[in-house]
PDB file of N, CA and C in Angstrom:
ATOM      1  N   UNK A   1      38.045  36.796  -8.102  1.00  0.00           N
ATOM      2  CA  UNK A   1      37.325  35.699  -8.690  1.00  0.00           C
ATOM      3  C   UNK A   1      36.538  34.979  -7.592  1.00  0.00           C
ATOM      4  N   UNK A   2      35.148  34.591  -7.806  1.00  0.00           N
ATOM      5  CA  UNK A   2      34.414  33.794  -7.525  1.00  0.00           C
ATOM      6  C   UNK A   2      34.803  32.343  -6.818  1.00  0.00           C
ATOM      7  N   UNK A   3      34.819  31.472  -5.736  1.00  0.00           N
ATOM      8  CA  UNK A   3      35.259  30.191  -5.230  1.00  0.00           C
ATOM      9  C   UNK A   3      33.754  29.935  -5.684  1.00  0.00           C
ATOM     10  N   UNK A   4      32.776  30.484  -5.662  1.00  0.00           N
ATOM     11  CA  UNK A   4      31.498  29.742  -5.881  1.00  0.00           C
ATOM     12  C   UNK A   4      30.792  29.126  -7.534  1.00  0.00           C
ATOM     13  N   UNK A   5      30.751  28.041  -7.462  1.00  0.00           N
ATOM     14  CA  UNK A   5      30.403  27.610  -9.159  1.00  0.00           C
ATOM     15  C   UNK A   5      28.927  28.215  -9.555  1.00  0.00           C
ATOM     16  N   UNK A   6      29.001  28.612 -10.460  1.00  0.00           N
ATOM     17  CA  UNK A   6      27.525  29.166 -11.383  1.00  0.00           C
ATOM     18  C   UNK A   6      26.566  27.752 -11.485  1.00  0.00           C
ATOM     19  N   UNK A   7      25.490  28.401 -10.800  1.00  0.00           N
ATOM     20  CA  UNK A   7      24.368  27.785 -10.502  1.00  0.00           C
ATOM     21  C   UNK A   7      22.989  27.681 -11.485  1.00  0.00           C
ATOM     22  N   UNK A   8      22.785  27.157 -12.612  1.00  0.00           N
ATOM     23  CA  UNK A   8      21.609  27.742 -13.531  1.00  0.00           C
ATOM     24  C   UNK A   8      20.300  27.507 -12.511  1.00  0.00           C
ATOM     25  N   UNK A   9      19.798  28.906 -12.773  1.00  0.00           N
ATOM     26  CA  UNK A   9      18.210  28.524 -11.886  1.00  0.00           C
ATOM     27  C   UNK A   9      17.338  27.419 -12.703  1.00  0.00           C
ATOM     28  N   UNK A  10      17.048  26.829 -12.396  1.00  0.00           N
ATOM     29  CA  UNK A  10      15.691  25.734 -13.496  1.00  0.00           C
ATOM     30  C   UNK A  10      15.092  25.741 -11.877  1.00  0.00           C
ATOM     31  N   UNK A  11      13.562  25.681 -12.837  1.00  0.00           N
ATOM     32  CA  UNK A  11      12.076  25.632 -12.153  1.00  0.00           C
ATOM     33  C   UNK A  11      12.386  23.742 -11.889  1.00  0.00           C
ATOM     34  N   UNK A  12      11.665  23.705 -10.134  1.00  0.00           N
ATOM     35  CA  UNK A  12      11.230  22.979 -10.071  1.00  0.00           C
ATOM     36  C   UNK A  12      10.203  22.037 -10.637  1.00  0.00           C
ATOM     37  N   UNK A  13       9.278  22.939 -10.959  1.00  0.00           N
ATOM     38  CA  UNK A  13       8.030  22.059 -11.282  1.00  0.00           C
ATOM     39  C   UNK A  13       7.707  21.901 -12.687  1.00  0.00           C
ATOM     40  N   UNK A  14       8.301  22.959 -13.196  1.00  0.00           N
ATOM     41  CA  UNK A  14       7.994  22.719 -14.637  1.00  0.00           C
ATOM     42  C   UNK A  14       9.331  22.739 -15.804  1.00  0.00           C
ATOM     43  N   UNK A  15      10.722  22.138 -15.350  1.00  0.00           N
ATOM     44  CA  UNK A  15      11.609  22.123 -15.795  1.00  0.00           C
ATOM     45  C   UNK A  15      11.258  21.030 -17.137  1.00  0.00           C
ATOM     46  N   UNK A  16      10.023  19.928 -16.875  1.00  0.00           N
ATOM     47  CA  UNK A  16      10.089  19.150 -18.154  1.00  0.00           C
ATOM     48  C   UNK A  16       9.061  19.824 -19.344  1.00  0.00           C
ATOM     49  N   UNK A  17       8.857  21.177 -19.106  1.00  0.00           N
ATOM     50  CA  UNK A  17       7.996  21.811 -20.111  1.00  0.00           C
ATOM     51  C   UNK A  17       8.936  22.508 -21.086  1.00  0.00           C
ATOM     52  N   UNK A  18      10.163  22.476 -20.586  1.00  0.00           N
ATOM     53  CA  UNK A  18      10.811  23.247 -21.677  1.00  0.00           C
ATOM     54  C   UNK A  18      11.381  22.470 -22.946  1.00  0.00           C
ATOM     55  N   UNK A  19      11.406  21.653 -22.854  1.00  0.00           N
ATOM     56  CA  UNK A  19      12.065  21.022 -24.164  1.00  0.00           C
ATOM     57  C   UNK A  19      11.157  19.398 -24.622  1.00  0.00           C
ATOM     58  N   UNK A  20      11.140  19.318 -25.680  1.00  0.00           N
ATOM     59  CA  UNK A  20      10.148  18.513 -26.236  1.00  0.00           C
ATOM     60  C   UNK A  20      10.771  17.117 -25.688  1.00  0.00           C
ATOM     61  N   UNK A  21      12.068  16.679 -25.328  1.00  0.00           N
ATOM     62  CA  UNK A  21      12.290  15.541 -24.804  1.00  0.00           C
ATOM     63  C   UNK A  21      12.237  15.476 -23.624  1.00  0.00           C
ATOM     64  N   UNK A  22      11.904  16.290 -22.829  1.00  0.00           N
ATOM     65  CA  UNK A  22      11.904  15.785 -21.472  1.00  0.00           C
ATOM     66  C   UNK A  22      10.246  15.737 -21.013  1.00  0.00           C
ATOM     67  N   UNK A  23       9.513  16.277 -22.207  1.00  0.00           N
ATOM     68  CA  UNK A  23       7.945  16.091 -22.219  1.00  0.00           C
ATOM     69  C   UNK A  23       7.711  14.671 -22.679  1.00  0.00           C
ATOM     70  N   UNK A  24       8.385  14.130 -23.728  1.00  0.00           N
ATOM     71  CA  UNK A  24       7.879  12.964 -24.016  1.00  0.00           C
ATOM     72  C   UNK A  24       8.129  12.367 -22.926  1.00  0.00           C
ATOM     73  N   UNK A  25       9.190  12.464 -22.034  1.00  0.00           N
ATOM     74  CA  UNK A  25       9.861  11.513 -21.557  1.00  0.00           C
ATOM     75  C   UNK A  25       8.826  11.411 -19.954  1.00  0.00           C
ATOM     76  N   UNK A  26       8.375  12.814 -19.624  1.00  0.00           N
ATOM     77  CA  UNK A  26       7.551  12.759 -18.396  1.00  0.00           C
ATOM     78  C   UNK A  26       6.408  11.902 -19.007  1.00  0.00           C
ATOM     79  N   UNK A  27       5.783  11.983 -20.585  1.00  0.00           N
ATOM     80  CA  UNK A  27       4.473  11.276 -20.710  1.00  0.00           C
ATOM     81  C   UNK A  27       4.660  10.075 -20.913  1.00  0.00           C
ATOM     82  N   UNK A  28       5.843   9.775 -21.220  1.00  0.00           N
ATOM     83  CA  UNK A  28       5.925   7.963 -21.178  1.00  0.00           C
ATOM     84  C   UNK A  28       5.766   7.444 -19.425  1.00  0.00           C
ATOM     85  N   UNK A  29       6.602   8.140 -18.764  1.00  0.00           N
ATOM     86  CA  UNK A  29       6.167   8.015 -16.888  1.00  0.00           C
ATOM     87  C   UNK A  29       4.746   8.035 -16.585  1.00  0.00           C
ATOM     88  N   UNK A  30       4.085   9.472 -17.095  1.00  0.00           N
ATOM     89  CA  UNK A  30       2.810   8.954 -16.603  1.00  0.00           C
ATOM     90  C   UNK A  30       1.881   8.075 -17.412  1.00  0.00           C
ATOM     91  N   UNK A  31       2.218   7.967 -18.858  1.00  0.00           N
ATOM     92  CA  UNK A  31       1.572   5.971 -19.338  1.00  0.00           C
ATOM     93  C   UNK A  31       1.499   5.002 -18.310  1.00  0.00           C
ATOM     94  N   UNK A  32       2.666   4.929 -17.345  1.00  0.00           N
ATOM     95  CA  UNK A  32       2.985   3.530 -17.312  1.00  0.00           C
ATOM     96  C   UNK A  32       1.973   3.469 -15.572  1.00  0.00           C
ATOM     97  N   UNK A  33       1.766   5.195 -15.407  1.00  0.00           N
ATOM     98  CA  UNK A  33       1.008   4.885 -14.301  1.00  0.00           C
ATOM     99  C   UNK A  33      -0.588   4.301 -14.269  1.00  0.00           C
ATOM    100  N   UNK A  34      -1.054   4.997 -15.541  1.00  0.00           N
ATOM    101  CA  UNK A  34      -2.241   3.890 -16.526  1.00  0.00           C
ATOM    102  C   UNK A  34      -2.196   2.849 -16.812  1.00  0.00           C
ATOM    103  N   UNK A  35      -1.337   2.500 -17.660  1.00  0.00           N
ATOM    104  CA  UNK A  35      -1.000   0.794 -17.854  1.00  0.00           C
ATOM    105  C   UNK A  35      -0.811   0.125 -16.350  1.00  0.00           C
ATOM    106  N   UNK A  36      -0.280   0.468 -15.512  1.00  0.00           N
ATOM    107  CA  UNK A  36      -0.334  -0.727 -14.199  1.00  0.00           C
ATOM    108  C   UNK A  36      -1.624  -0.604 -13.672  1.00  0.00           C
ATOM    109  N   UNK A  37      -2.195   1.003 -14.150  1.00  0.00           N
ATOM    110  CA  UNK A  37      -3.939   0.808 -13.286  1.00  0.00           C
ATOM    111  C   UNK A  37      -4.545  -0.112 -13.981  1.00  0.00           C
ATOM    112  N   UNK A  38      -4.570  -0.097 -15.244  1.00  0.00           N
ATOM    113  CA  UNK A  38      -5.426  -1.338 -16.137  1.00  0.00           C
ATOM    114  C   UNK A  38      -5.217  -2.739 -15.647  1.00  0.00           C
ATOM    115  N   UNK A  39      -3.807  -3.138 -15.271  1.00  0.00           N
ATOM    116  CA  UNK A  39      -3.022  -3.999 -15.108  1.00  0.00           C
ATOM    117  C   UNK A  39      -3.902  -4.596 -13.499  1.00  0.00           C
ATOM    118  N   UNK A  40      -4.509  -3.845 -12.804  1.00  0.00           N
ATOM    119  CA  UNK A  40      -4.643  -4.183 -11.425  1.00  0.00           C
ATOM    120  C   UNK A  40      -5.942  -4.074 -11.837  1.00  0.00           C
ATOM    121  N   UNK A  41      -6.557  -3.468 -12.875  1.00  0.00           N
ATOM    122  CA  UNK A  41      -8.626  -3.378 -12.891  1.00  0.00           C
ATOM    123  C   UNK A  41      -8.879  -4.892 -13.293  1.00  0.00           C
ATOM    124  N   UNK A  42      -7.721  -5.389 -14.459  1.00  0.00           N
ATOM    125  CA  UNK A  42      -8.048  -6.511 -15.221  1.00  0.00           C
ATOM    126  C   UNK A  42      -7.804  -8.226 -13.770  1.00  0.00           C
ATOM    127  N   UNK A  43      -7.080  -7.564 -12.865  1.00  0.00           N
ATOM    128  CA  UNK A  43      -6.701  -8.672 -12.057  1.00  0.00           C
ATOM    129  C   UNK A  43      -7.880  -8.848 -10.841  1.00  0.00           C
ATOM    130  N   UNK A  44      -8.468  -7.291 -11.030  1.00  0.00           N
ATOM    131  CA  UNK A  44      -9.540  -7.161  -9.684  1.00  0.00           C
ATOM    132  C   UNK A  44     -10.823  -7.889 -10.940  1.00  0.00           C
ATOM    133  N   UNK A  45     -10.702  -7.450 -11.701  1.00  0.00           N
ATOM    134  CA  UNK A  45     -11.899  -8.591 -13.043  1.00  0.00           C
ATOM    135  C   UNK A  45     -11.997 -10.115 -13.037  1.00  0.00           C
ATOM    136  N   UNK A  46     -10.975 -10.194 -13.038  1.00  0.00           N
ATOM    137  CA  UNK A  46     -10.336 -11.813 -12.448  1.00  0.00           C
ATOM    138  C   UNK A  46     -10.961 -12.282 -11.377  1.00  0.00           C
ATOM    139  N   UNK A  47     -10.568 -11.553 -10.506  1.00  0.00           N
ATOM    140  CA  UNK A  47     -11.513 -11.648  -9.122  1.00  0.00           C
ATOM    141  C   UNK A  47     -12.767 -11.679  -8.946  1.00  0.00           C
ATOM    142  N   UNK A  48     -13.305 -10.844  -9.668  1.00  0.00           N
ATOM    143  CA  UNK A  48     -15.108 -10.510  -9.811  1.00  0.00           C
ATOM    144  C   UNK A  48     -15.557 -11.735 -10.348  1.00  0.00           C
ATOM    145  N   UNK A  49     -14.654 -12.426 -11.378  1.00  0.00           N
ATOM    146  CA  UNK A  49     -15.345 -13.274 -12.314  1.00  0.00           C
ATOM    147  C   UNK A  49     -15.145 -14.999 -11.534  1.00  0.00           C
ATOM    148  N   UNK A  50     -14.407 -15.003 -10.675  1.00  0.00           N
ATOM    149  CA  UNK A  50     -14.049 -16.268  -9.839  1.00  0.00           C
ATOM    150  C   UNK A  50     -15.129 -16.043  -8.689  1.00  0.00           C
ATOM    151  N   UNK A  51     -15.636 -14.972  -8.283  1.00  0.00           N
ATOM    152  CA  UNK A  51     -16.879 -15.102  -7.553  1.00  0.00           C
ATOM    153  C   UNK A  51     -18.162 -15.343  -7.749  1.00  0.00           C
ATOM    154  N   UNK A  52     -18.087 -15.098  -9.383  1.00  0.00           N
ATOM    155  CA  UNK A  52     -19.366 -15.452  -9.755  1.00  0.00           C
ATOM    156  C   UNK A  52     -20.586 -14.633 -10.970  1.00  0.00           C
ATOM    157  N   UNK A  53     -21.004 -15.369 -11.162  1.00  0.00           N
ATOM    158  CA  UNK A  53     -21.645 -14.071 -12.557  1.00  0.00           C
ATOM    159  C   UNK A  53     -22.269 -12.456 -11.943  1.00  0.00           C
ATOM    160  N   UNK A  54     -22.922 -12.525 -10.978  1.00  0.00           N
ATOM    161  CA  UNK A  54     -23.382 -11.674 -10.468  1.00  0.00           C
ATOM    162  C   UNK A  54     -22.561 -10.698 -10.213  1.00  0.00           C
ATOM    163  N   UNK A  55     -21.625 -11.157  -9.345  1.00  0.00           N
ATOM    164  CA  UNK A  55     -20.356 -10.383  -9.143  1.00  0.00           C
ATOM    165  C   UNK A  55     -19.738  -9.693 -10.138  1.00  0.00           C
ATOM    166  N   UNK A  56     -19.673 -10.497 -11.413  1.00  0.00           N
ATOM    167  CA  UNK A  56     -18.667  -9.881 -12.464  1.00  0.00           C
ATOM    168  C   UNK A  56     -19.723  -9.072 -13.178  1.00  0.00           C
ATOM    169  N   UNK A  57     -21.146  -9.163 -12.859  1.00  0.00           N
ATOM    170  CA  UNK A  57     -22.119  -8.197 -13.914  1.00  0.00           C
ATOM    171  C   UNK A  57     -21.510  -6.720 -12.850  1.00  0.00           C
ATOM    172  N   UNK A  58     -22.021  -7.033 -11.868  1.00  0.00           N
ATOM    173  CA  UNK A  58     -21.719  -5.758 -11.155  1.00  0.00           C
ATOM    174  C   UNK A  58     -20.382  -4.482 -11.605  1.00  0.00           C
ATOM    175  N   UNK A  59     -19.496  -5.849 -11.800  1.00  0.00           N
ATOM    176  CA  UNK A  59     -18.003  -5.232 -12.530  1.00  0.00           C
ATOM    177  C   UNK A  59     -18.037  -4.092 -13.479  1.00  0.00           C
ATOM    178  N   UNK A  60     -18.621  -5.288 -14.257  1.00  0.00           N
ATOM    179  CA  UNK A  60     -18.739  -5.132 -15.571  1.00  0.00           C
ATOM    180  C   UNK A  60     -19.866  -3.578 -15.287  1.00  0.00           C
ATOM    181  N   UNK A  61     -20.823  -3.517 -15.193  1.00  0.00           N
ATOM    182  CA  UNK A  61     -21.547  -2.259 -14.785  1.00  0.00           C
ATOM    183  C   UNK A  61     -21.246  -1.293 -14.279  1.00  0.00           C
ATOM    184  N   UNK A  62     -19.859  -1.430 -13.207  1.00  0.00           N
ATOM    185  CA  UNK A  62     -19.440   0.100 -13.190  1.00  0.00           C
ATOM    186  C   UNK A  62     -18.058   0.561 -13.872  1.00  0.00           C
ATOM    187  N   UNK A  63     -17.454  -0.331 -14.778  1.00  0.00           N
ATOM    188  CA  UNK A  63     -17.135   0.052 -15.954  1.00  0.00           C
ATOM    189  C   UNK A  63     -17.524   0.512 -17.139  1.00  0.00           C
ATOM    190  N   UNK A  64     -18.675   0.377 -17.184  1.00  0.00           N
ATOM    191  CA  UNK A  64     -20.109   1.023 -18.104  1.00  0.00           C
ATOM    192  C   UNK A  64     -20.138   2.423 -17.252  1.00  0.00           C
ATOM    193  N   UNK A  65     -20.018   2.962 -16.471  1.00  0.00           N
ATOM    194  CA  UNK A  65     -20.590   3.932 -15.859  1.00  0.00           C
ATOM    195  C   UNK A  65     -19.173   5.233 -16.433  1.00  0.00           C
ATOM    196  N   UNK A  66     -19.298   6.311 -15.976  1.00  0.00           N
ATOM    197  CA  UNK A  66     -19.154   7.410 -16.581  1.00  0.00           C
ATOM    198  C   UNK A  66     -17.610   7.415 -16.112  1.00  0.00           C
ATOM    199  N   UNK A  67     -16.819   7.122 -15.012  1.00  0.00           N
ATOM    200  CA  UNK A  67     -15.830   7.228 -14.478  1.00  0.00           C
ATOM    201  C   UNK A  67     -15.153   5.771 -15.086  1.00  0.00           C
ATOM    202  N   UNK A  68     -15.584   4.656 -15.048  1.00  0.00           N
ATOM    203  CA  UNK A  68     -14.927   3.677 -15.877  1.00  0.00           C
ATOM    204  C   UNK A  68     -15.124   3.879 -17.517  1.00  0.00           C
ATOM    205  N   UNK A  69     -15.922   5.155 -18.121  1.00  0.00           N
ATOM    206  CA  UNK A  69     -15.393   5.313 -19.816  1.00  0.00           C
ATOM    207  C   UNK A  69     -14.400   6.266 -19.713  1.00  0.00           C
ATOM    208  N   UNK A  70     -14.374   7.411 -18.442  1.00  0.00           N
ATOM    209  CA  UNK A  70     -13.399   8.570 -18.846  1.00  0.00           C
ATOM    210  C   UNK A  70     -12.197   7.772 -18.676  1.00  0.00           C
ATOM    211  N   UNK A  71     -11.999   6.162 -17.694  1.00  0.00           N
ATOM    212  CA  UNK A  71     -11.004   5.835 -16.973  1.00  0.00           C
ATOM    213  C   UNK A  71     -10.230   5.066 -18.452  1.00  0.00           C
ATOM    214  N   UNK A  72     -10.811   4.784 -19.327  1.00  0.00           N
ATOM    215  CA  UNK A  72     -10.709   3.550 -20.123  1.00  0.00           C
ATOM    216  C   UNK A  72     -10.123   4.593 -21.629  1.00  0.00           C
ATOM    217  N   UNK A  73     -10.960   5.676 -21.620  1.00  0.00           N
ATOM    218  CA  UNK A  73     -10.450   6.836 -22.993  1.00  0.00           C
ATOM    219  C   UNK A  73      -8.609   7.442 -22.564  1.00  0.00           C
ATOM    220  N   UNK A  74      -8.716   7.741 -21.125  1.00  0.00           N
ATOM    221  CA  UNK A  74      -7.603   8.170 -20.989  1.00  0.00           C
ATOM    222  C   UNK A  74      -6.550   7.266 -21.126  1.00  0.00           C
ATOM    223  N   UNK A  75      -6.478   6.102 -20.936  1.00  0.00           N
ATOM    224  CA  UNK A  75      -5.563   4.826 -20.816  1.00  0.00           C
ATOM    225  C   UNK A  75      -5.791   4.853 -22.719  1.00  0.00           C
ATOM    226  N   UNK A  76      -6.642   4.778 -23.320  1.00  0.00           N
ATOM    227  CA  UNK A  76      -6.483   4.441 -24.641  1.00  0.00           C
ATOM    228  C   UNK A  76      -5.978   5.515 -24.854  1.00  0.00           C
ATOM    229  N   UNK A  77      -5.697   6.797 -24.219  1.00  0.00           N
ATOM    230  CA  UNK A  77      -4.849   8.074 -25.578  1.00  0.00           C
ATOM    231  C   UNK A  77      -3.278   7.586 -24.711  1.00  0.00           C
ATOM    232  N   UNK A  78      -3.070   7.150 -23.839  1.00  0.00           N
ATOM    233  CA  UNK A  78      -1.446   6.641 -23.353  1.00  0.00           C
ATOM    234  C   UNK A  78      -0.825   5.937 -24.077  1.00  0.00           C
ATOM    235  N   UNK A  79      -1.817   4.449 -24.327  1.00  0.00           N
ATOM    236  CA  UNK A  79      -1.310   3.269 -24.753  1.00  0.00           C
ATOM    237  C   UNK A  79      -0.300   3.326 -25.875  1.00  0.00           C
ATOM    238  N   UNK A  80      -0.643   4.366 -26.979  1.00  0.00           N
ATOM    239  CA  UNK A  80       0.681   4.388 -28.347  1.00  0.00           C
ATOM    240  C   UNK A  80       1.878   5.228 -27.655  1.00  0.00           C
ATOM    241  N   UNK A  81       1.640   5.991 -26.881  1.00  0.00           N
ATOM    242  CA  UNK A  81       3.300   6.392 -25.951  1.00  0.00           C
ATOM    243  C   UNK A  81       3.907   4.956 -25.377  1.00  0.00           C
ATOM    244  N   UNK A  82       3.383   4.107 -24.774  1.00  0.00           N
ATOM    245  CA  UNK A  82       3.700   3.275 -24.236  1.00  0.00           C
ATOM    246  C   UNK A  82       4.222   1.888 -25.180  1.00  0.00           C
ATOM    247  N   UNK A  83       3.567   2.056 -26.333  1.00  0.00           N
ATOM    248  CA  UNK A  83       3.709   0.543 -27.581  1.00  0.00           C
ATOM    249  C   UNK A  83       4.592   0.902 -28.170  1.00  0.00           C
ATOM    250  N   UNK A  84       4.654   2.238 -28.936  1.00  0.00           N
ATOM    251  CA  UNK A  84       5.027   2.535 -29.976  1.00  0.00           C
ATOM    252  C   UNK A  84       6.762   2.585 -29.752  1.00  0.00           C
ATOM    253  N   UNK A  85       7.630   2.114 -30.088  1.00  0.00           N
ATOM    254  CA  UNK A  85       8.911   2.033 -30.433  1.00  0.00           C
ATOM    255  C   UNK A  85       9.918   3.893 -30.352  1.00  0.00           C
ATOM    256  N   UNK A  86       9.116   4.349 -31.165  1.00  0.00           N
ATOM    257  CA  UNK A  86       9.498   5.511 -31.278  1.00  0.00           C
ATOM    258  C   UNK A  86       9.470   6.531 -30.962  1.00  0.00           C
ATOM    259  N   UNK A  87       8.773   6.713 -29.985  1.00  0.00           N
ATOM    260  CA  UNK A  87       8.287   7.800 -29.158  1.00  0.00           C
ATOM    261  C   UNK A  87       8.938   7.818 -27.874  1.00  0.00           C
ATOM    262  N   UNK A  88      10.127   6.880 -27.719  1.00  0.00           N
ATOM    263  CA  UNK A  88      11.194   6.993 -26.399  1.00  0.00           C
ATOM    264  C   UNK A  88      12.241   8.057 -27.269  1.00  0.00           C
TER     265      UNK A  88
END
């Protein structure tokens, strides 16, 4: 007999692809890395807007731009992982 205990191999990298709860559970983790980015755009907005109109048009303009809509769509498909009650 064996002194050594049975070892199951599981993949490093993609051990949360196998089962539907440990997928939700990685996409609620990466929500929350969206929600704190929003969390720090809206505080750097804050900032723009205490300096002055100019300042905050500028803001405001490269959130209009192509990398602040892809930045703003992806945070809106997170947000119901993150609200929603039921999806933990």
């Amino acid at each position: 007999m064996s002194r050594r205990p049975y070892i199951r191999p599981v993949s490093t990298t993609r051990w949360w692809l196998s089962e539907g709860r440990y997928f939700r559970y990685m996409m609620r983790e990466l929500s929350s890395l969206f929600i704190g980015a929003v969390a720090i755009l809206l505080i750097f907005g804050l900032y723009r807007l205490s300096q002055g109109p100019v300042a905050f048009d500028a803001f405001v303009a490269a959130l209009l731009g192509q990398g602040g809509t892809a930045f703003v769509v992806v945070t809106l498909f997170f947000l119901p992982i993150t609200l929603i009650p039921g999806s933990r």
